[in-house]
PDB file of N, CA and C in Angstrom:
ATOM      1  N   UNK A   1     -15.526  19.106  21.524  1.00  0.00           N
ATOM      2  CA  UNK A   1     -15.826  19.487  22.882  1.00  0.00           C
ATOM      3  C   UNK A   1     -14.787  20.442  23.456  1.00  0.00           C
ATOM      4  N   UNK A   2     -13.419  20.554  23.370  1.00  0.00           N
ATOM      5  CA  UNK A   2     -12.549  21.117  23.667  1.00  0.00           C
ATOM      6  C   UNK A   2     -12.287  22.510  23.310  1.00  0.00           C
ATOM      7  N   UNK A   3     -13.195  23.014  21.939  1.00  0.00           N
ATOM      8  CA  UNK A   3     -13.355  24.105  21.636  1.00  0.00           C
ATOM      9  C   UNK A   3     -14.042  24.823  22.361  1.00  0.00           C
ATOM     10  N   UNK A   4     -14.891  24.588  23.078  1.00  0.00           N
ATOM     11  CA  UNK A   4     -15.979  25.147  23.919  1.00  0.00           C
ATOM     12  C   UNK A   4     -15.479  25.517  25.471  1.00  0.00           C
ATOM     13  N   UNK A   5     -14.104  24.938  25.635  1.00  0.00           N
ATOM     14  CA  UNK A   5     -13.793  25.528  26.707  1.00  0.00           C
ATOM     15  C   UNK A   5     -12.799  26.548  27.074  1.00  0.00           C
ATOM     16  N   UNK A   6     -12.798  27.477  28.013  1.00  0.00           N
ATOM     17  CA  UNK A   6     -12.102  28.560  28.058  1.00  0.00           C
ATOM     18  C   UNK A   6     -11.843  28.598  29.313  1.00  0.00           C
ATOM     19  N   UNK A   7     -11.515  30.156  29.547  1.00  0.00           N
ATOM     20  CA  UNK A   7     -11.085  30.126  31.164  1.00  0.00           C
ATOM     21  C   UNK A   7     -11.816  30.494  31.882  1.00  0.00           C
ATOM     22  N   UNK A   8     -12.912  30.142  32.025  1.00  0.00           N
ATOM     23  CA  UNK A   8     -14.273  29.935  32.878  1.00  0.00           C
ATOM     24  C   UNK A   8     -14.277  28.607  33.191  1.00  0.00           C
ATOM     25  N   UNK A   9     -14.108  27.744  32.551  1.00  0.00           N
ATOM     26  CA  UNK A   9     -14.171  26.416  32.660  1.00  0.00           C
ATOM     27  C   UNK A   9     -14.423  25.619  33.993  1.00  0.00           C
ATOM     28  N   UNK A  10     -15.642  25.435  34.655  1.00  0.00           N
ATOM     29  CA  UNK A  10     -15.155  25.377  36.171  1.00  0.00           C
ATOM     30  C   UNK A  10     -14.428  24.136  36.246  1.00  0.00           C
ATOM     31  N   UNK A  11     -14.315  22.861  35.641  1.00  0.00           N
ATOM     32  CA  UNK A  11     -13.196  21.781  35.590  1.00  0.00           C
ATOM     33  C   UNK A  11     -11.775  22.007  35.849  1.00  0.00           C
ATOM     34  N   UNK A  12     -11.247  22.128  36.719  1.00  0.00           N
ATOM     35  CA  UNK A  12      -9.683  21.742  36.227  1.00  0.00           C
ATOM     36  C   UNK A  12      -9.380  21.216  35.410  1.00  0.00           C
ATOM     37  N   UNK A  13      -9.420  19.529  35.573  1.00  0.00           N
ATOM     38  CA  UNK A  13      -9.145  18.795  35.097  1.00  0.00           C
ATOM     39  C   UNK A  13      -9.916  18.834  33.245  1.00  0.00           C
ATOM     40  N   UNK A  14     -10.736  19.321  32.870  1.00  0.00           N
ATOM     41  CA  UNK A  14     -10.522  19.687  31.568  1.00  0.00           C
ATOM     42  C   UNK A  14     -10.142  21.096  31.170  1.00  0.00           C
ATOM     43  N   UNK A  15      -9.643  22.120  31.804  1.00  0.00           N
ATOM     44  CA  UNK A  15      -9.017  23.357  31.537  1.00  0.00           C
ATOM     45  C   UNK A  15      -7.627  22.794  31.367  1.00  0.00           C
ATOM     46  N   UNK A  16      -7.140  21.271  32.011  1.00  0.00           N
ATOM     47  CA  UNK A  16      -5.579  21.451  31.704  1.00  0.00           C
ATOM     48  C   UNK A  16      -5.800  20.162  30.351  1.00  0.00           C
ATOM     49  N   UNK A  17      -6.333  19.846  29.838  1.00  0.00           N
ATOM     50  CA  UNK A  17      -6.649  18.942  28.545  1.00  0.00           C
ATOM     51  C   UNK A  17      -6.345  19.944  27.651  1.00  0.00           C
ATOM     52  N   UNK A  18      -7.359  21.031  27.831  1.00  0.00           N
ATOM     53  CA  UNK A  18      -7.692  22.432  26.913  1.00  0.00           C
ATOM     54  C   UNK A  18      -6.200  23.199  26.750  1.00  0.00           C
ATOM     55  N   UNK A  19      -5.197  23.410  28.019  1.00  0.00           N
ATOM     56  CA  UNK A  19      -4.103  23.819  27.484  1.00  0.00           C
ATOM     57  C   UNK A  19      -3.378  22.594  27.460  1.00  0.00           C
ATOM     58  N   UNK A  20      -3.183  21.448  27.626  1.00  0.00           N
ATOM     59  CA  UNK A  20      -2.356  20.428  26.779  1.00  0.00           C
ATOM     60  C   UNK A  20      -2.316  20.514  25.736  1.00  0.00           C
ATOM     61  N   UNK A  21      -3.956  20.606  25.271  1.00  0.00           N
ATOM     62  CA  UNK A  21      -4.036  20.771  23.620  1.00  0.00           C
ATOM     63  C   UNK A  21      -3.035  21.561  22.961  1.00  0.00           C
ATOM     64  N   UNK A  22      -3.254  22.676  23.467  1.00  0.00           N
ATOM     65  CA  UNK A  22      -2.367  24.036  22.841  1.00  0.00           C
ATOM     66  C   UNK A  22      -1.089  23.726  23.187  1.00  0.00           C
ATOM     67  N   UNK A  23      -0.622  23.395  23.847  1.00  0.00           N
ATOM     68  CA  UNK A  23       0.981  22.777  24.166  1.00  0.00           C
ATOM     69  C   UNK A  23       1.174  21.972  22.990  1.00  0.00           C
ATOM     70  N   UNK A  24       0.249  20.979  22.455  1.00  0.00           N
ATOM     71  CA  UNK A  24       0.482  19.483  22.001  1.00  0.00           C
ATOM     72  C   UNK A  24       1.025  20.150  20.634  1.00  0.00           C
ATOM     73  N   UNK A  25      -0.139  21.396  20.003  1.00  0.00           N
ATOM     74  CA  UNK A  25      -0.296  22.196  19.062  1.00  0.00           C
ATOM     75  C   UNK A  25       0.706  23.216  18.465  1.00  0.00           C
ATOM     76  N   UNK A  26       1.609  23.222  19.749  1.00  0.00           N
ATOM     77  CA  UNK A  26       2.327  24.166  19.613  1.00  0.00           C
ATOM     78  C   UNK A  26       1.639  25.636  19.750  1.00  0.00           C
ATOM     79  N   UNK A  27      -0.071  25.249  19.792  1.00  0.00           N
ATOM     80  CA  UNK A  27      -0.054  26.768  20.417  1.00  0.00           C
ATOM     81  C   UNK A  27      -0.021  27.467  21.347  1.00  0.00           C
ATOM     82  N   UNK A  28       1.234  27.673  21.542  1.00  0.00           N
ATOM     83  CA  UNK A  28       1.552  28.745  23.069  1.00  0.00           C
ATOM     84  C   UNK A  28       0.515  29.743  23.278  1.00  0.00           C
ATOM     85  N   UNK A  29       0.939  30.787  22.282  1.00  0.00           N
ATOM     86  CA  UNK A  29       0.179  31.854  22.882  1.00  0.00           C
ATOM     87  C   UNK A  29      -1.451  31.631  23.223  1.00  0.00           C
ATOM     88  N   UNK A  30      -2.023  30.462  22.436  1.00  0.00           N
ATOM     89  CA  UNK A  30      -3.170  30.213  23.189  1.00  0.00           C
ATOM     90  C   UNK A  30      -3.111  29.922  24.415  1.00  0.00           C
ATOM     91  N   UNK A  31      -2.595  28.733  24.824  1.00  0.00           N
ATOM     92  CA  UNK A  31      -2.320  28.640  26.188  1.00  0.00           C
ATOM     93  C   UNK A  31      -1.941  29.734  27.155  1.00  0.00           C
ATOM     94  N   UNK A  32      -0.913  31.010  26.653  1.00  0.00           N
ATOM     95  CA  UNK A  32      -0.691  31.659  27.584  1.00  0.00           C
ATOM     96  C   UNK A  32      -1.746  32.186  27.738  1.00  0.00           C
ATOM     97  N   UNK A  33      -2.953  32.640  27.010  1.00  0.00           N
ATOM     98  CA  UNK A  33      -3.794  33.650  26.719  1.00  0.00           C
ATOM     99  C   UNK A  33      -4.691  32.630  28.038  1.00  0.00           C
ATOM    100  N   UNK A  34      -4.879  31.606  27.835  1.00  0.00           N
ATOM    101  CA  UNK A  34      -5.643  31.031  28.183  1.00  0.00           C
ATOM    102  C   UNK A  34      -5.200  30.902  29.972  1.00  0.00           C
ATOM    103  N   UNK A  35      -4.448  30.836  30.455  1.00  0.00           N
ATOM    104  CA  UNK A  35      -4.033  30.667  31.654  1.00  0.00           C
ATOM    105  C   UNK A  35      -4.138  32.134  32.459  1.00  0.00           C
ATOM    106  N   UNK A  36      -3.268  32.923  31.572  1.00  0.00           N
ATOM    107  CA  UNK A  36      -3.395  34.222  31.593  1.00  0.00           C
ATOM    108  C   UNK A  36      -4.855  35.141  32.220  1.00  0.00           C
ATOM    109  N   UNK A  37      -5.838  34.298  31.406  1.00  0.00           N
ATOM    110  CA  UNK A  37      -7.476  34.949  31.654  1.00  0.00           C
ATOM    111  C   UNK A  37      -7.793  34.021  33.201  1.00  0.00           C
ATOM    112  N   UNK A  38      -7.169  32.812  32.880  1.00  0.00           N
ATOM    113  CA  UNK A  38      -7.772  32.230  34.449  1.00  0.00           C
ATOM    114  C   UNK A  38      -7.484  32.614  35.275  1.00  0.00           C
ATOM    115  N   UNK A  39      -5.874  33.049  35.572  1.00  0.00           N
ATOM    116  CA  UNK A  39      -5.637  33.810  36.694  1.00  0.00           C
ATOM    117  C   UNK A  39      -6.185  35.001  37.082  1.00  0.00           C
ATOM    118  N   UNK A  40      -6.689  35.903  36.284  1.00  0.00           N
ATOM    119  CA  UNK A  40      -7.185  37.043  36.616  1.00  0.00           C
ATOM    120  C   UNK A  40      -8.896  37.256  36.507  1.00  0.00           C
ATOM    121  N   UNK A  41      -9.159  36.127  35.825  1.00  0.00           N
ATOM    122  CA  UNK A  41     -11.064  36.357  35.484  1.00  0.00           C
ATOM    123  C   UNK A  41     -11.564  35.173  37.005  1.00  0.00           C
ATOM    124  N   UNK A  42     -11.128  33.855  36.840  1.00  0.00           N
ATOM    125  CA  UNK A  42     -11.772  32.482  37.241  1.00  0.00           C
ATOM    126  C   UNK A  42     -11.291  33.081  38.639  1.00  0.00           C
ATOM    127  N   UNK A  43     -12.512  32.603  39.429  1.00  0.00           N
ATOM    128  CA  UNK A  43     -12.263  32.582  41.295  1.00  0.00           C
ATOM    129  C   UNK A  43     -11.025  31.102  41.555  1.00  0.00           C
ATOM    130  N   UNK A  44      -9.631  31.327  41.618  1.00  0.00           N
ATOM    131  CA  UNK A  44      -8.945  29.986  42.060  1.00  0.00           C
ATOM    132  C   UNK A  44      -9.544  29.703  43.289  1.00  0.00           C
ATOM    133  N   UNK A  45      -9.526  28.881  44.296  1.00  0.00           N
ATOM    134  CA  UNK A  45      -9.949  28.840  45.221  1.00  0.00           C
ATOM    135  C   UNK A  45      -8.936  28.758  46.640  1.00  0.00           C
ATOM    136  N   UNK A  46      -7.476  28.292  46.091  1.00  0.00           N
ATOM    137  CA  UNK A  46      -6.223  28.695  47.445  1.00  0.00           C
ATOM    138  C   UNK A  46      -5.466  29.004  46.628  1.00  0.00           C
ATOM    139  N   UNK A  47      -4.511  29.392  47.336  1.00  0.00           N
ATOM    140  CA  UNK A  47      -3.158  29.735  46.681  1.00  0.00           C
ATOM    141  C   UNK A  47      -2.134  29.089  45.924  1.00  0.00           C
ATOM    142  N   UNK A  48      -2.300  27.200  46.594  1.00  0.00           N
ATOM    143  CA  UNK A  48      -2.146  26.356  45.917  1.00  0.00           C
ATOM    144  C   UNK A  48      -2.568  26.179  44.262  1.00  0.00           C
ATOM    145  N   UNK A  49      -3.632  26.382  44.170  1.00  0.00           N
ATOM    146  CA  UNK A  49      -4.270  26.630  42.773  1.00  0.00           C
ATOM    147  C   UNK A  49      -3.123  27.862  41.935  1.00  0.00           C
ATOM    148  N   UNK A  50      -3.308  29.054  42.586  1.00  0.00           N
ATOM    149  CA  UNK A  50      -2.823  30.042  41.974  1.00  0.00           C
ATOM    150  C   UNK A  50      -1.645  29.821  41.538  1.00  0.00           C
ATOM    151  N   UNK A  51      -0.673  29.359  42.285  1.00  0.00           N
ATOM    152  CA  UNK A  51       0.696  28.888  42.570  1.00  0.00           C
ATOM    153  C   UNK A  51       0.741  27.793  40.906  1.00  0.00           C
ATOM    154  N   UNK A  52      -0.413  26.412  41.246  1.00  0.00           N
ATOM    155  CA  UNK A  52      -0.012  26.236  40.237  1.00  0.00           C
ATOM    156  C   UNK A  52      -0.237  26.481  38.650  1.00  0.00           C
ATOM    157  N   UNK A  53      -1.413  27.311  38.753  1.00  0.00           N
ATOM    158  CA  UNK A  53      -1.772  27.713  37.325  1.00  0.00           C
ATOM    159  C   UNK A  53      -0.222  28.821  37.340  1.00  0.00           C
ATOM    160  N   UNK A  54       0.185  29.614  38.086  1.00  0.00           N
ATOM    161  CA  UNK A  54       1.063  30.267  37.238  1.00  0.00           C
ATOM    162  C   UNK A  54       2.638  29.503  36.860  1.00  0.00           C
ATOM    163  N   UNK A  55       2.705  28.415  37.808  1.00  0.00           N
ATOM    164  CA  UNK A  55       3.278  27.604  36.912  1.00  0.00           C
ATOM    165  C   UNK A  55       3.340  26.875  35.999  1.00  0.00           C
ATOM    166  N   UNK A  56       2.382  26.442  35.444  1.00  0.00           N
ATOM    167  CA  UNK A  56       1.914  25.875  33.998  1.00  0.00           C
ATOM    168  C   UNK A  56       1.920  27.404  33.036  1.00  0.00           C
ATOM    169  N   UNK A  57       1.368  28.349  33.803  1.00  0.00           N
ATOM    170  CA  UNK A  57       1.665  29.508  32.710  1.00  0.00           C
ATOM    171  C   UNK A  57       3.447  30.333  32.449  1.00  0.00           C
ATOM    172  N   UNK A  58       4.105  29.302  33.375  1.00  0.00           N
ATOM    173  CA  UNK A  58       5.775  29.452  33.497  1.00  0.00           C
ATOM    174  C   UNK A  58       6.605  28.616  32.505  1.00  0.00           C
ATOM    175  N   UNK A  59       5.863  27.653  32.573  1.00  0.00           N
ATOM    176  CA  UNK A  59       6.009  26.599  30.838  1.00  0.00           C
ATOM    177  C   UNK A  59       6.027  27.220  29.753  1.00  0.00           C
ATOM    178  N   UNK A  60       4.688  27.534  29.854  1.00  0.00           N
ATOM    179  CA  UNK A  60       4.332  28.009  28.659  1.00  0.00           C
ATOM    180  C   UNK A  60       5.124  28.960  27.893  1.00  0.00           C
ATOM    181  N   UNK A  61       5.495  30.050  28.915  1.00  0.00           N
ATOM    182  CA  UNK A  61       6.096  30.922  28.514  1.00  0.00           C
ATOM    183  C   UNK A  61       7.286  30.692  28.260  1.00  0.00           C
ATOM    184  N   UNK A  62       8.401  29.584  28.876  1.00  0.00           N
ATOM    185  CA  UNK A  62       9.561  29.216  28.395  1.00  0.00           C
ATOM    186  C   UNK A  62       9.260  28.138  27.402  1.00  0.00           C
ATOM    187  N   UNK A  63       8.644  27.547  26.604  1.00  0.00           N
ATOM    188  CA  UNK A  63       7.815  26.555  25.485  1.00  0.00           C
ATOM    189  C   UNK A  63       7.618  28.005  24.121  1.00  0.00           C
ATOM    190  N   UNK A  64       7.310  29.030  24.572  1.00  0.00           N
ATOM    191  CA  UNK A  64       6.898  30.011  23.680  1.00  0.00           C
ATOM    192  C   UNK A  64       8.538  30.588  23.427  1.00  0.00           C
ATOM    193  N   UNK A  65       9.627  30.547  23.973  1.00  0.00           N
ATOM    194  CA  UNK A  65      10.608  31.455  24.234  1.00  0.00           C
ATOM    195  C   UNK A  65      10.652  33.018  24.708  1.00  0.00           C
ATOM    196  N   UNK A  66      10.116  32.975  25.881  1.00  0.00           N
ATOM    197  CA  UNK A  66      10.013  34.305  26.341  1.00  0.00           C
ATOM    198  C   UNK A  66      10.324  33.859  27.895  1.00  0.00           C
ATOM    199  N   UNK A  67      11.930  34.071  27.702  1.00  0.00           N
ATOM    200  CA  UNK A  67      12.618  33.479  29.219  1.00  0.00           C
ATOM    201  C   UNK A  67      12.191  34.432  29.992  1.00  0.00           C
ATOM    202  N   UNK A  68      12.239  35.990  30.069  1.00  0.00           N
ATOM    203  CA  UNK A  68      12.011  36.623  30.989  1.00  0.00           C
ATOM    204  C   UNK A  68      10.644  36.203  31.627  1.00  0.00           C
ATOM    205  N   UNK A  69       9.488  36.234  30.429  1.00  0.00           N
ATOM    206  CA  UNK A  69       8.808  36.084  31.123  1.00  0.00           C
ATOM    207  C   UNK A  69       8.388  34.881  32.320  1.00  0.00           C
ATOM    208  N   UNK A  70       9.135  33.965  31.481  1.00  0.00           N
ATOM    209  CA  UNK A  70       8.832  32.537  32.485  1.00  0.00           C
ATOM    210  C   UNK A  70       9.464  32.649  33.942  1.00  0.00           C
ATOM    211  N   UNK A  71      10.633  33.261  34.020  1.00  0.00           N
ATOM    212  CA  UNK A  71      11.201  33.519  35.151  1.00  0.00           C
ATOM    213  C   UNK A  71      10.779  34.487  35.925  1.00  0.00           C
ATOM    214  N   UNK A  72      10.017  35.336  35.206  1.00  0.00           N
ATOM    215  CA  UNK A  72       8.738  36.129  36.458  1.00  0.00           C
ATOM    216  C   UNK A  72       7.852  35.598  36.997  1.00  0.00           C
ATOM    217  N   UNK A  73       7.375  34.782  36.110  1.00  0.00           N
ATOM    218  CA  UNK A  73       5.854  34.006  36.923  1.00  0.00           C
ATOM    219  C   UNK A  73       6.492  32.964  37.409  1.00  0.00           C
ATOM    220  N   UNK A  74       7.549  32.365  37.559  1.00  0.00           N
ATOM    221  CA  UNK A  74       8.026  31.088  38.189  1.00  0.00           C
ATOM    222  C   UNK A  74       8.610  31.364  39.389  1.00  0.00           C
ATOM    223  N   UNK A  75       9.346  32.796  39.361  1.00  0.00           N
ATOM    224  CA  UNK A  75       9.281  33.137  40.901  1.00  0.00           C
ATOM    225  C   UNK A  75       8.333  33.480  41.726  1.00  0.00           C
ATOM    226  N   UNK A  76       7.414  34.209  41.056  1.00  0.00           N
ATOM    227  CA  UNK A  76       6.399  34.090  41.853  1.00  0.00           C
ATOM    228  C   UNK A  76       5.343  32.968  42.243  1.00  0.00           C
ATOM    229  N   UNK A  77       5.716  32.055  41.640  1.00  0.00           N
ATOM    230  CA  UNK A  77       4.888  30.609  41.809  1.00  0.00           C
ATOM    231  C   UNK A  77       5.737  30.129  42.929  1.00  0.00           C
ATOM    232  N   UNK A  78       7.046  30.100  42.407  1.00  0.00           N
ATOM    233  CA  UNK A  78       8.256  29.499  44.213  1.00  0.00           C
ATOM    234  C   UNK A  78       8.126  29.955  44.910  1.00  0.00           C
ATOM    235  N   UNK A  79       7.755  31.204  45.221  1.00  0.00           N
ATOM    236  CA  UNK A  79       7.444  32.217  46.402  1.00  0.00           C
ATOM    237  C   UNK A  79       6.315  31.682  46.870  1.00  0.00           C
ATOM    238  N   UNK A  80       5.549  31.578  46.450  1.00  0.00           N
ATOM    239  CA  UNK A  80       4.534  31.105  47.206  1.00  0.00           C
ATOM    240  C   UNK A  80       4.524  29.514  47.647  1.00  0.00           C
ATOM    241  N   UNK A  81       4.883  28.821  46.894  1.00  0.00           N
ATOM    242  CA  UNK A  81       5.222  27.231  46.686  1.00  0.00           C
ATOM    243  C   UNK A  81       6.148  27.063  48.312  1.00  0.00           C
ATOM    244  N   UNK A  82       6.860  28.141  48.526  1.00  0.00           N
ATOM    245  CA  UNK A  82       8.271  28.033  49.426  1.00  0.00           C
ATOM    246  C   UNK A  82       7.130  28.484  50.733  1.00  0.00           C
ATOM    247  N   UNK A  83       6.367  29.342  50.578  1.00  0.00           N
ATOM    248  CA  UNK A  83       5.476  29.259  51.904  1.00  0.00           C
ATOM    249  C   UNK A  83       4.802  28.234  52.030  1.00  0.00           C
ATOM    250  N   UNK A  84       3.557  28.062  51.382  1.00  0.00           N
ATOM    251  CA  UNK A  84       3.006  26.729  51.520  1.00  0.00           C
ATOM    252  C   UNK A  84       3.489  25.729  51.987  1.00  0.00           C
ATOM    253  N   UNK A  85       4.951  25.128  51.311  1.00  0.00           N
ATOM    254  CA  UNK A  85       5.733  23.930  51.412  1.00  0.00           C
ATOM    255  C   UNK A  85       6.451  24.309  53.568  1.00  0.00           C
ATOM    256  N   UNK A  86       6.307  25.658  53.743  1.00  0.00           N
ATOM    257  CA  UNK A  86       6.834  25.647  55.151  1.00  0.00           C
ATOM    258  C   UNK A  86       5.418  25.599  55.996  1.00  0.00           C
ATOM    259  N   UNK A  87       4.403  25.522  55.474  1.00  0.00           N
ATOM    260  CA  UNK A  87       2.877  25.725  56.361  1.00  0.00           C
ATOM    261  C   UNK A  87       2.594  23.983  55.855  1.00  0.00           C
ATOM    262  N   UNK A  88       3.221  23.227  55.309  1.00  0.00           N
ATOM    263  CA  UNK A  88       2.360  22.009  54.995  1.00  0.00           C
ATOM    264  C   UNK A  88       3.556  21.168  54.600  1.00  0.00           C
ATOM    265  N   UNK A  89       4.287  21.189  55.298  1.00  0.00           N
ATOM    266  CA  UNK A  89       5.648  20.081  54.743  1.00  0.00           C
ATOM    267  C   UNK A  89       5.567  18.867  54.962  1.00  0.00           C
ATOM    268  N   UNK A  90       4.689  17.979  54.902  1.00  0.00           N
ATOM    269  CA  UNK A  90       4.554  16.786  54.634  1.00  0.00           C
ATOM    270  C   UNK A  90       3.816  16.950  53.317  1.00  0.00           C
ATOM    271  N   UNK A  91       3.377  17.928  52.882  1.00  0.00           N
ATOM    272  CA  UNK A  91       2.509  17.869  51.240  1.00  0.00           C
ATOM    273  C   UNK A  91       3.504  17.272  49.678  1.00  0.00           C
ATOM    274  N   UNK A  92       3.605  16.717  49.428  1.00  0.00           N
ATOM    275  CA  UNK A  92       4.374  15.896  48.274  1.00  0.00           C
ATOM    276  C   UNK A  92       4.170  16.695  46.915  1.00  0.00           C
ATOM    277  N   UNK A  93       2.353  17.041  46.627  1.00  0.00           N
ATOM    278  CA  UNK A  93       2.460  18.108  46.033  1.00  0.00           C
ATOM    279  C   UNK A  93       2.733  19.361  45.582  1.00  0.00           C
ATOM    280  N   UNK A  94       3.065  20.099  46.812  1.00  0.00           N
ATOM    281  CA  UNK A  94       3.483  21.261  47.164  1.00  0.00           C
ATOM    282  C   UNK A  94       5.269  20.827  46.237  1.00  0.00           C
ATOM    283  N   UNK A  95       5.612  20.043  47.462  1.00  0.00           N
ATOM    284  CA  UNK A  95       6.985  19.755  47.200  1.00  0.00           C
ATOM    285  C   UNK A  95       7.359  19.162  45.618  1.00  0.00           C
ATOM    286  N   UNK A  96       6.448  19.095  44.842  1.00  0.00           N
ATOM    287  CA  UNK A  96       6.708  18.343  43.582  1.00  0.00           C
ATOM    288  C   UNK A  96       6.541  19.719  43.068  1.00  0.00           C
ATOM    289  N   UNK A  97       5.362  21.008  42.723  1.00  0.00           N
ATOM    290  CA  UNK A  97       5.554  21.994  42.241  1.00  0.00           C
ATOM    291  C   UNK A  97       6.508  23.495  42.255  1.00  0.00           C
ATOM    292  N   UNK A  98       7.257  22.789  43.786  1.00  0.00           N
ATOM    293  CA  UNK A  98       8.447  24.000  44.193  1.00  0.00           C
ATOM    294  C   UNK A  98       9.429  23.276  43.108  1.00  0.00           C
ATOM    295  N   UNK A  99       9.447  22.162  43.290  1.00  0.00           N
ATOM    296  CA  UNK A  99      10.454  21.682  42.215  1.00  0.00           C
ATOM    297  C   UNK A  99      10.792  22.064  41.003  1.00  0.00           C
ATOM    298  N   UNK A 100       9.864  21.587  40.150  1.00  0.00           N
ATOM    299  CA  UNK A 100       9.110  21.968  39.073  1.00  0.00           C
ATOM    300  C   UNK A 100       9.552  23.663  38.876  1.00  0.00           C
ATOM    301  N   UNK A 101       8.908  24.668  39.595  1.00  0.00           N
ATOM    302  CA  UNK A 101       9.248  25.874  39.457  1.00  0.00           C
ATOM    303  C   UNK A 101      10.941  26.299  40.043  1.00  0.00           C
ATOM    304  N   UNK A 102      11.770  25.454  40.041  1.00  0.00           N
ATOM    305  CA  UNK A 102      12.752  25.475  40.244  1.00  0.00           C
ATOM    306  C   UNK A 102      13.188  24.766  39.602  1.00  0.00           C
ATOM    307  N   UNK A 103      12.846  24.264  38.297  1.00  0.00           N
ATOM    308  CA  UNK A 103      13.350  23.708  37.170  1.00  0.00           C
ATOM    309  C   UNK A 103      13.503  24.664  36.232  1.00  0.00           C
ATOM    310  N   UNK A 104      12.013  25.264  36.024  1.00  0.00           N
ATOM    311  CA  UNK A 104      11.711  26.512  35.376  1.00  0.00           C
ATOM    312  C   UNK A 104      12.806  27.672  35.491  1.00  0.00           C
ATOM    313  N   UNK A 105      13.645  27.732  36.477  1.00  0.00           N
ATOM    314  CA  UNK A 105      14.378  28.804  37.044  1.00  0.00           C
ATOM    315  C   UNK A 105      15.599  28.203  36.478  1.00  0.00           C
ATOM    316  N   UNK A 106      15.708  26.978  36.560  1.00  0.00           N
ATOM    317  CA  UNK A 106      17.040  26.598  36.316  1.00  0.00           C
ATOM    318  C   UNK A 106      17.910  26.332  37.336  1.00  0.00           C
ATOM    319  N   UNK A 107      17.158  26.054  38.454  1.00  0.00           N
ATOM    320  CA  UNK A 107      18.044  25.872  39.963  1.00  0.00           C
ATOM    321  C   UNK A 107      17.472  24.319  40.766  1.00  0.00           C
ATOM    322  N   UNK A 108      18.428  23.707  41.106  1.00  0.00           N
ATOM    323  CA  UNK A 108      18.868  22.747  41.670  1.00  0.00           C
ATOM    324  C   UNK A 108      18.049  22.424  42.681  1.00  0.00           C
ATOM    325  N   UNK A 109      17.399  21.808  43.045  1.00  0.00           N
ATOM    326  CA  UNK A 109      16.658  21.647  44.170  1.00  0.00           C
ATOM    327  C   UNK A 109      16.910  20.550  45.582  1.00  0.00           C
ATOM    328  N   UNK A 110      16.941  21.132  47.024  1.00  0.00           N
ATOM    329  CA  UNK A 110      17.678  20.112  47.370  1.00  0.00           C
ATOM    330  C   UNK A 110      17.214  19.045  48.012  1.00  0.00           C
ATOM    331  N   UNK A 111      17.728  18.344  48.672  1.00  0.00           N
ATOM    332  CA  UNK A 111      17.038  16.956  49.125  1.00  0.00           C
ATOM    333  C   UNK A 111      16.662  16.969  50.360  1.00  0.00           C
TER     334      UNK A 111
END
């Protein structure tokens, strides 16, 4: 079943099975490929979404060893993460993926 899905996938929740897989697999570049097409083909629907597919595609890319790249898409995932989190600061999620992309960065996050 998992072969059959791509980045059309209207599921979330099995588009991130589909790149677990490839994580589990070690295959990166599928995954990047695969995240890669969602961001630019699939309608996300907020920014939240966007924010976090390009942080799972910020993994990936530091999982693949391609630091630069992870640290491009992870700032731009905090950038947005850092608005959101000031338009919705009681959100836990928000605040769990600024994190997260400030792990990715390698920076400290504060309390």
């Amino acid at each position: 079943m998992l072969s059959q899905l791509n980045a059309q996938t209207p599921s979330g929740f099995a588009f991130r099975i589909k790149i677990t897989q490839s994580a589990l697999e070690r295959n990166y570049g599928d995954a990047i490929w695969l995240l890669q097409a969602r961001q630019s083909q699939f309608h996300l629907t907020s920014e939240s979404d966007k924010a976090g597919n390009q942080l799972v595609l910020a993994w990936a890319y530091r999982l693949a060893g391609d630091a630069a790249s992870a640290k491009s898409t992870a700032e731009q995932a905090r950038n947005t993460l850092e608005q959101l989190c000031k338009d919705e600061p009681d959100n836990p999620d928000l605040a769990g993926n600024l994190a997260l992309a400030n792990a990715v960065l390698g920076k400290k996050t504060q309390r």
